[in-house]
Protein backbone atom coordinates (compact mmCIF):
# COMPACT_ATOMS: atom_id res chain seq x y z
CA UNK A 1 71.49 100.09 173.00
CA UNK A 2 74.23 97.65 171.69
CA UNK A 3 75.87 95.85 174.70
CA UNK A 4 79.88 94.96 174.58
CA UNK A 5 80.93 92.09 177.35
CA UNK A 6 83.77 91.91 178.50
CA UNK A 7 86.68 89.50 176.77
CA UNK A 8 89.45 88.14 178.40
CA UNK A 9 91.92 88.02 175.93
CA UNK A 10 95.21 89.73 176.37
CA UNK A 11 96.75 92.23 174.57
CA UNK A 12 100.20 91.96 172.28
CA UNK A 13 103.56 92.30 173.26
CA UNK A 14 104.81 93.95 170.90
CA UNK A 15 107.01 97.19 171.69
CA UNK A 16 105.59 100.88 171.18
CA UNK A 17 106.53 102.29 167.77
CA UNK A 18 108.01 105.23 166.91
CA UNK A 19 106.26 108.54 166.65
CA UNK A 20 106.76 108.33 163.24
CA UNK A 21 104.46 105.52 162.71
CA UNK A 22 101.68 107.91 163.40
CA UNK A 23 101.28 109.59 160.72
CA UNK A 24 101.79 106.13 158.18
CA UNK A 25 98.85 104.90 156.77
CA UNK A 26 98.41 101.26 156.27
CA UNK A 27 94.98 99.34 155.07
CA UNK A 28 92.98 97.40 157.69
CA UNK A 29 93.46 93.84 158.24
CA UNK A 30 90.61 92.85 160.63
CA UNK A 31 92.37 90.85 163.82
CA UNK A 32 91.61 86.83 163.81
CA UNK A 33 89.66 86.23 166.74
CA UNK A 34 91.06 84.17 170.05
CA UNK A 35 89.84 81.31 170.50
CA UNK A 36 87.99 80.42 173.99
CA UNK A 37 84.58 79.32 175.12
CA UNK A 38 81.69 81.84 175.28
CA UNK A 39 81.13 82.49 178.98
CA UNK A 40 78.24 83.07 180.60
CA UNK A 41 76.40 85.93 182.31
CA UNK A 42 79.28 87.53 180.74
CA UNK A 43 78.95 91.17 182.64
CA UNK A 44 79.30 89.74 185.83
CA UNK A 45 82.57 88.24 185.14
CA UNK A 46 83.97 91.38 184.83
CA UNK A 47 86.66 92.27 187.24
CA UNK A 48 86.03 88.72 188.60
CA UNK A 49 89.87 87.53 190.01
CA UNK A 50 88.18 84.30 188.86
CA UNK A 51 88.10 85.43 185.53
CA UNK A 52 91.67 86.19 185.21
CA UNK A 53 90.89 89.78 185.87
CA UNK A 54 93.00 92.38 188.40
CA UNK A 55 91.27 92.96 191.56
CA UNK A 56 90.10 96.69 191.87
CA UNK A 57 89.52 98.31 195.21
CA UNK A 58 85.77 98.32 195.75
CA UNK A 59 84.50 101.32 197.67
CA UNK A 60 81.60 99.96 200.49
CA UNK A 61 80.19 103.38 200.02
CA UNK A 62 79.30 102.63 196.37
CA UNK A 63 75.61 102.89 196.56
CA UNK A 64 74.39 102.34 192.74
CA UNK A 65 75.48 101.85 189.66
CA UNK A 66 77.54 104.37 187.98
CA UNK A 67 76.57 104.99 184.78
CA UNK A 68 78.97 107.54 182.82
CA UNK A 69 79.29 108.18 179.02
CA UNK A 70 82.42 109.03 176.85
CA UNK A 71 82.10 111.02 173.53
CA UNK A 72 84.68 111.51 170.84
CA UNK A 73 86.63 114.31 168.84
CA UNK A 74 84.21 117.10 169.41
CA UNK A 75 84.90 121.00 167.35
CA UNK A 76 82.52 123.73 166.01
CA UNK A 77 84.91 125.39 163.58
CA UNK A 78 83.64 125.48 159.83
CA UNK A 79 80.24 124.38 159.01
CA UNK A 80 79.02 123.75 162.20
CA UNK A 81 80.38 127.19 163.66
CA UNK A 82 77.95 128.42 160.78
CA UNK A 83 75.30 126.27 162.10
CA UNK A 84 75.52 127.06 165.93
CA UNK A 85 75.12 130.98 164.69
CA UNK A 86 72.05 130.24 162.98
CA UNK A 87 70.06 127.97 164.80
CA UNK A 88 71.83 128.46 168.50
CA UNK A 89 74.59 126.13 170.66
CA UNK A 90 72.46 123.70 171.31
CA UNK A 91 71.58 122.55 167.86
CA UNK A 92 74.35 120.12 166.94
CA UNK A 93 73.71 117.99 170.27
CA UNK A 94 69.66 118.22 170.40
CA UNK A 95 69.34 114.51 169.53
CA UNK A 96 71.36 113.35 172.08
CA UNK A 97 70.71 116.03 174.95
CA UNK A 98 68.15 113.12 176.66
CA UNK A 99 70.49 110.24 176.42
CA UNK A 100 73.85 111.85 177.83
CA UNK A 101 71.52 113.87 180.70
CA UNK A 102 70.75 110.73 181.82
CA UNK A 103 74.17 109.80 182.46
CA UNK A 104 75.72 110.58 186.11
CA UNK A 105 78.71 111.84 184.33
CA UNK A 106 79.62 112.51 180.88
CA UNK A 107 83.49 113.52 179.14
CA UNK A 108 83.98 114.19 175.30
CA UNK A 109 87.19 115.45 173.62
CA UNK A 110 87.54 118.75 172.58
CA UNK A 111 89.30 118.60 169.45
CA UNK A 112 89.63 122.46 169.36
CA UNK A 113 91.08 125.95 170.31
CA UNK A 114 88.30 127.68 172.24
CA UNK A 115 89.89 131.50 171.33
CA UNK A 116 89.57 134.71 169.17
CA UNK A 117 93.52 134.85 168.99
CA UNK A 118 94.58 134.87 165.42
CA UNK A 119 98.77 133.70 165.63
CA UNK A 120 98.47 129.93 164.44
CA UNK A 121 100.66 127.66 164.77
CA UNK A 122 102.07 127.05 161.43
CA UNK A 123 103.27 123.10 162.14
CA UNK A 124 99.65 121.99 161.82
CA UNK A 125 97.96 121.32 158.51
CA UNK A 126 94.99 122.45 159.87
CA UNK A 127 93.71 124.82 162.56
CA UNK A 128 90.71 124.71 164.69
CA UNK A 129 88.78 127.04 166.46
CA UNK A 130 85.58 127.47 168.02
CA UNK A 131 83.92 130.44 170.05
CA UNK A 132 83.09 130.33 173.48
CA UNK A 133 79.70 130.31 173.31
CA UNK A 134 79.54 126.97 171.26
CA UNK A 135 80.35 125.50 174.70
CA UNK A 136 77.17 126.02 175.90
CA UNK A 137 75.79 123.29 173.74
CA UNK A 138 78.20 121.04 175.10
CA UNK A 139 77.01 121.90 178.77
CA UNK A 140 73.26 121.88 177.97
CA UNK A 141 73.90 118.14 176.40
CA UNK A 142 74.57 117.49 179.88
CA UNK A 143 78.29 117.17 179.37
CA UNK A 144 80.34 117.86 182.67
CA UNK A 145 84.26 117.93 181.33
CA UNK A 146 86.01 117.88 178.58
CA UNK A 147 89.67 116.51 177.48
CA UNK A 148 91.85 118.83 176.18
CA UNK A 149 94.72 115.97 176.03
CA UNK A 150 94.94 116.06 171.78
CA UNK A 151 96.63 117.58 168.78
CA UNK A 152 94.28 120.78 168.43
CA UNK A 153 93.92 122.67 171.68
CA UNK A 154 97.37 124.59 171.42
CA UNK A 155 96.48 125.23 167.09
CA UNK A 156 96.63 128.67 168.28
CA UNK A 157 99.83 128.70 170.27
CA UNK A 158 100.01 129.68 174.58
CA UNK A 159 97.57 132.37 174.18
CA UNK A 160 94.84 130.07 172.65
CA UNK A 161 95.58 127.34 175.17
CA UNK A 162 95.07 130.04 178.09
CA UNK A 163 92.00 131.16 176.68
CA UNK A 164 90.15 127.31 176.01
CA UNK A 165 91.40 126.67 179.53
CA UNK A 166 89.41 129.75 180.53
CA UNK A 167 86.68 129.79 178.51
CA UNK A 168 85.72 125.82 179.37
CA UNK A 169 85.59 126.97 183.43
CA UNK A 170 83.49 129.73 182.52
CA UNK A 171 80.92 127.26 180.85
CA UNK A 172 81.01 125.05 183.95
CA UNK A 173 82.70 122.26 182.48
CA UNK A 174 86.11 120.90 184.35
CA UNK A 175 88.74 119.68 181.90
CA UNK A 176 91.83 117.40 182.19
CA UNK A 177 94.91 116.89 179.68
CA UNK A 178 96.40 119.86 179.57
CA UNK A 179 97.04 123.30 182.25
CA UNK A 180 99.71 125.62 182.78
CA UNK A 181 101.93 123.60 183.60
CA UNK A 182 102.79 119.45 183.57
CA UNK A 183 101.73 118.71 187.07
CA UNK A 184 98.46 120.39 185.83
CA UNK A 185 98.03 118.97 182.76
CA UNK A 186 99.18 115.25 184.22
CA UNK A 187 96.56 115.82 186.93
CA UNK A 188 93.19 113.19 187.23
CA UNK A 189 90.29 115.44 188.13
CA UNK A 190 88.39 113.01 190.92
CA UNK A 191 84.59 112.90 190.76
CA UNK A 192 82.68 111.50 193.45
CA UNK A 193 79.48 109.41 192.02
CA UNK A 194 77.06 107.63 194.26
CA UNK A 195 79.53 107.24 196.95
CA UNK A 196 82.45 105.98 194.55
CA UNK A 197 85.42 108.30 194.28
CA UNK A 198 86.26 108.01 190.33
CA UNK A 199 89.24 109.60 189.11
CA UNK A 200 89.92 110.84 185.04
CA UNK A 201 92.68 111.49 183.32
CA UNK A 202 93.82 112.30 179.68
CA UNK A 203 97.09 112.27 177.51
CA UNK A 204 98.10 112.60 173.97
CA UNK A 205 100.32 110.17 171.81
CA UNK A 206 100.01 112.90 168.87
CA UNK A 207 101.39 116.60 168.81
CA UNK A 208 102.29 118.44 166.16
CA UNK A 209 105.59 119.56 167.56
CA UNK A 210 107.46 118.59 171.29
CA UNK A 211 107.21 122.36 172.34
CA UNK A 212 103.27 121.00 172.49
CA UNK A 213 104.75 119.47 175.71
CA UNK A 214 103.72 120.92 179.44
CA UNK A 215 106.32 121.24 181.71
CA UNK A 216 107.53 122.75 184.90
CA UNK A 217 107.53 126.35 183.22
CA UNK A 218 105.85 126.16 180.30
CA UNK A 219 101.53 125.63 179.60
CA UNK A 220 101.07 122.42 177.33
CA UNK A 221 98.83 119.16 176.79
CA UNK A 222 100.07 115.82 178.96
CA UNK A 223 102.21 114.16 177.26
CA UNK A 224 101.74 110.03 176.79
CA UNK A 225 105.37 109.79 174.36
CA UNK A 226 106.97 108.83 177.95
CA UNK A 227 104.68 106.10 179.11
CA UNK A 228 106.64 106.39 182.23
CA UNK A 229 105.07 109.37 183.32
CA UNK A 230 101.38 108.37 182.31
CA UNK A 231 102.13 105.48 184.36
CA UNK A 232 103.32 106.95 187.33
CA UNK A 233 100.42 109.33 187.12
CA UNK A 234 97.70 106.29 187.05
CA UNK A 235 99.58 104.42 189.75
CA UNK A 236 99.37 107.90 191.60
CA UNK A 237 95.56 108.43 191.07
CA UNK A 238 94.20 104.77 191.66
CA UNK A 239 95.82 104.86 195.47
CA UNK A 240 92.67 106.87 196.72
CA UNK A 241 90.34 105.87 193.95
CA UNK A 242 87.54 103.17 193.58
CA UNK A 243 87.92 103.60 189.53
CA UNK A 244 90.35 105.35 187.40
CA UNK A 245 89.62 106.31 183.54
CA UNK A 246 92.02 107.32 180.60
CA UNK A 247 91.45 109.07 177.79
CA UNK A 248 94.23 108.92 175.05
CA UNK A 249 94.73 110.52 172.10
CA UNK A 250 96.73 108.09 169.94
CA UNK A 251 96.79 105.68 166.71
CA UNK A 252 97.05 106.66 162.73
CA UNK A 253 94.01 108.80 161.29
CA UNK A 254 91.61 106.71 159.17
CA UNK A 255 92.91 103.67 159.93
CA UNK A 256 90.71 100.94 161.81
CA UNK A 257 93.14 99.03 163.45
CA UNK A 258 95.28 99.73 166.46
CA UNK A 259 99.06 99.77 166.46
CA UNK A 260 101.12 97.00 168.24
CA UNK A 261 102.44 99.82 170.15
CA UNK A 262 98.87 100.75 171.51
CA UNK A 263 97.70 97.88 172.10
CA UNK A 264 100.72 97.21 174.63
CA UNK A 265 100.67 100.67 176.24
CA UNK A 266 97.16 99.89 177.22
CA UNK A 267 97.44 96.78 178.94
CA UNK A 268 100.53 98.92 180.15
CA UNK A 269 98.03 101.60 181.79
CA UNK A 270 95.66 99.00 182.95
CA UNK A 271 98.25 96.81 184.96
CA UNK A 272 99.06 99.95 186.53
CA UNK A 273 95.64 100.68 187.76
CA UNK A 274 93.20 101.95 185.45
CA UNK A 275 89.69 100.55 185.18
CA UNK A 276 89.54 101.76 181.48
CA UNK A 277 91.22 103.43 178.41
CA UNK A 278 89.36 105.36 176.22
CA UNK A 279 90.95 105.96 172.55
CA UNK A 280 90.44 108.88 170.04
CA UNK A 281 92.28 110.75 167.32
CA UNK A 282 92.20 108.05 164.21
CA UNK A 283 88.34 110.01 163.24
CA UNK A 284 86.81 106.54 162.38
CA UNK A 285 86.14 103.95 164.88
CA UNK A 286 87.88 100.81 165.82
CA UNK A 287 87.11 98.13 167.77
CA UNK A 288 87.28 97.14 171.41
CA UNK A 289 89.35 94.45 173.39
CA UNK A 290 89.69 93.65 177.09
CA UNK A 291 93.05 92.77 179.00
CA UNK A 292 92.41 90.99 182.43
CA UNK A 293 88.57 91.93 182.09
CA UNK A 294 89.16 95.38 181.87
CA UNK A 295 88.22 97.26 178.32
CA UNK A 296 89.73 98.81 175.91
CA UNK A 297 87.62 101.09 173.46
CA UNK A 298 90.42 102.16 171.23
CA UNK A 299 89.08 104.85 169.25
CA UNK A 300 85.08 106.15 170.06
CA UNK A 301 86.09 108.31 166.17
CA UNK A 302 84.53 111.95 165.91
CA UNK A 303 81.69 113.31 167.79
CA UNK A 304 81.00 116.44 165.97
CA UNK A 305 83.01 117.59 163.17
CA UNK A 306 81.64 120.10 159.81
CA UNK A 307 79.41 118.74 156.89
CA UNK A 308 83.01 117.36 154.71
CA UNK A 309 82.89 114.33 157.17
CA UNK A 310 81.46 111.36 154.96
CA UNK A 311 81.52 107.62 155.29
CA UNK A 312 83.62 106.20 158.17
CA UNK A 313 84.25 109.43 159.65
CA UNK A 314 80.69 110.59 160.10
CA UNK A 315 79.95 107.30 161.94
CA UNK A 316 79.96 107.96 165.54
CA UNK A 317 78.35 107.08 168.99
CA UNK A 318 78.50 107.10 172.42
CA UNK A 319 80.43 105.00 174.72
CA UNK A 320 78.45 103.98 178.03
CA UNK A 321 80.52 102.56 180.81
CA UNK A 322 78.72 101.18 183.87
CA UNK A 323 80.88 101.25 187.23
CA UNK A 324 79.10 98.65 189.58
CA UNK A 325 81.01 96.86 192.23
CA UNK A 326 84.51 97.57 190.78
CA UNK A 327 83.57 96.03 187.38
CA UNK A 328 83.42 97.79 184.18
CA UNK A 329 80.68 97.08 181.89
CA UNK A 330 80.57 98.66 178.10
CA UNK A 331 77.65 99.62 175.68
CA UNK A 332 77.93 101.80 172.38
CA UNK A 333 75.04 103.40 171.31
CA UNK A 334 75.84 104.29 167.67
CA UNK A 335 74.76 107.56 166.28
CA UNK A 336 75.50 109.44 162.61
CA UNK A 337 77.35 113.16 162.03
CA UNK A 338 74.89 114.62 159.55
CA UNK A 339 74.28 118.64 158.31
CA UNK A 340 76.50 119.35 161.25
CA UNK A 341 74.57 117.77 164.39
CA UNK A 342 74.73 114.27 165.95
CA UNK A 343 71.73 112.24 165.05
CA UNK A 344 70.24 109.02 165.78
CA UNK A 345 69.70 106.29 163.11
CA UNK A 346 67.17 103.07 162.87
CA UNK A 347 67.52 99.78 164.25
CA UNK A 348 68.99 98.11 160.87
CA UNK A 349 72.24 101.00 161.09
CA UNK A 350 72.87 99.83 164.65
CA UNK A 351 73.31 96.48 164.34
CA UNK A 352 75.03 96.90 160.81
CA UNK A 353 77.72 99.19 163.22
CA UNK A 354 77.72 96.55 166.55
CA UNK A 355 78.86 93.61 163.39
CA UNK A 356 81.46 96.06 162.20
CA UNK A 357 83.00 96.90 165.85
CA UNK A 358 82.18 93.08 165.81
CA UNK A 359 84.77 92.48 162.95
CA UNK A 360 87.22 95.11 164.61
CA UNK A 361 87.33 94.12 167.94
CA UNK A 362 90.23 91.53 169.60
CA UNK A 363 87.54 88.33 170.73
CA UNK A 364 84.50 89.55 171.02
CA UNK A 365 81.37 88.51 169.23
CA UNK A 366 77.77 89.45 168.40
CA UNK A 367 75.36 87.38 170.54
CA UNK A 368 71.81 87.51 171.32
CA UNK A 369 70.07 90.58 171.52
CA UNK A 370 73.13 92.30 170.44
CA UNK A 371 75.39 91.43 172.76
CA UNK A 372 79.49 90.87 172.45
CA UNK A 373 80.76 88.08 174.28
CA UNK A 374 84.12 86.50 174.16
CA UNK A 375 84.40 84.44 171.30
């Protein structure tokens, strides 16, 4: 398992960008690192007011550890829809089944239309969707919920957005980022976990088109192009709540780097209560930074995608979180898309992937035994 430590840089000022900016690719320019003393017995410094880190409300009930694990841009359209009819739902996750069980919660994007409607919506360049029964794999992996908060859920319009909300309850998995409306789609589904009440929420910084958009009237995914509202929403949730988690949907596709924009919205969402943000959307992975010892992951890549992933974007993993005495400590396990299932890889790819989030990542650094520490 390869360790990430919290470091207690801040993040840039720089304004959001414009929607625009999205869909600009630029090449990666890997960040310089801050400068600052390595600390020591680095995990327990997390959250630590003495740290420079924002206080967050500890719940006396809290009688373990909390161990939960975030996946990325999960679909089973294409190649792996093939695969799942041959060789059954579980097939693509069978590697990882043990690992994410383990977990007392787990939450992966699904980058997909769960429907048999056939009316697409034309303003995408490409349209995804899976059947229903491919969401038994994801249940039997020992997922328990799933975002819908991304660019792909509403590919095939209202009707395919009513059916993935439907189909995901019927598999026993509880979703957040998107409903029937905004309050629903805006709402963070609590959890309680060994006596800690932990709230989740998603939003998207990526749509296709503003109708995308839930609203009073109208079904849609939650919409993070108002930060106001995410805000609100996180300042809403983390009243009642002993930890409060985002998952966004956000950056440029195949890029490695955050935007200045993101990088502000998330110390943004932290000061206003979350204990984490959770990135996806670019496919590939970036790095990781902390603001006031809270993390950042900004992008955790693809999950499971079809067999014309290569390179970068078949290089994936899963994000562990540890909620212990209202600290948040971060691993990455990394893991491999290959022939349409998530596989595990030897000891020389992991630590080849923990340099490269290494490289990516706003001061942290490889230590012993695979650990990131502030640099």
């Amino acid at each position: 398992m390869l360790t990430v430590v919290a470091a207690l840089s801040g993040c840039g000022a720089q304004p959001p960008g414009s929607s625009a900016a999205q869909h600009a690719g630029a090449p990666h320019t890997p960040p310089a690192s801050h400068a600052g003393a390595p600390i020591s017995q680095a995990v327990s410094q997390i959250g630590n007011p003495a740290s420079g880190a924002t206080p967050i409300p500890i719940s006396v009930k809290q009688k373990k550890p909390i161990k939960m694990i975030f996946a990325g841009d999960t679909m089973m359209d294409g190649s792996v829809k093939d695969a799942i009819r041959r060789h059954g739902a579980d097939y693509p996750f069978s590697q990882i089944k043990d690992e994410v069980s383990k977990a007392d919660y787990a939450v992966l994007n699904l980058e997909t239309s769960v429907t048999e409607a056939s009316d697409k919506d034309l303003n995408q360049r490409f349209n995804f969707k899976s059947e229903a029964g491919s969401l038994d794999g994801i249940k039997h992996a020992g997922f328990d919920m799933v975002s819908l908060g991304n660019n792909h859920v509403l590919d095939y319009k209202e009707k395919g957005l009513r059916d993935t909300l439907k189909n995901v309850e019927k598999a026993g998995l509880r979703h957040v980022g998107a409903g029937l409306n905004e309050e629903e789609a805006f709402r963070f589904e609590s959890v309680q976990l060994n006596g800690a009440t932990v709230k989740i929420g998603a939003v998207t910084r990526f749509m296709p088109t503003t109708a995308w958009k839930a609203t009073d009237k109208k079904p849609g995914v939650a919409s993070a192009y108002e930060p106001d509202k995410i805000l609100a929403a996180i300042r809403a949730a983390s009243k009642d709540a002993d930890y409060v988690l985002i998952f966004i949907h956000w950056g440029v596709e195949n890029t490695t780097s955050p935007q200045p924009w993101q990088r502000k919205l998330a110390a943004d969402m932290l000061d206003a209560g979350a204990s984490a943000v959770i990135g996806s959307h670019p496919h590939v992975l970036q790095g990781f930074e902390f603001h006031k010892g809270k993390p950042i992951a900004y992008s955790i890549g693809n999950f499971l995608f079809p067999d014309y992933v290569k390179g970068k974007k078949a290089d994936t993993g899963l994000l562990n979180l540890t909620l212990d005495k209202g600290k948040v400590g971060v691993s990455f396990h990394p893991l491999s898309i290959r022939n349409n299932r998530i596989v595990n890889r030897d000891a020389a790819y992991e630590a080849a992937q923990l340099a490269y989030l290494e490289d990516l990542s706003y001061g942290v650094e490889l230590h012993d035994q695979a650990f990131l520490e502030q640099r």
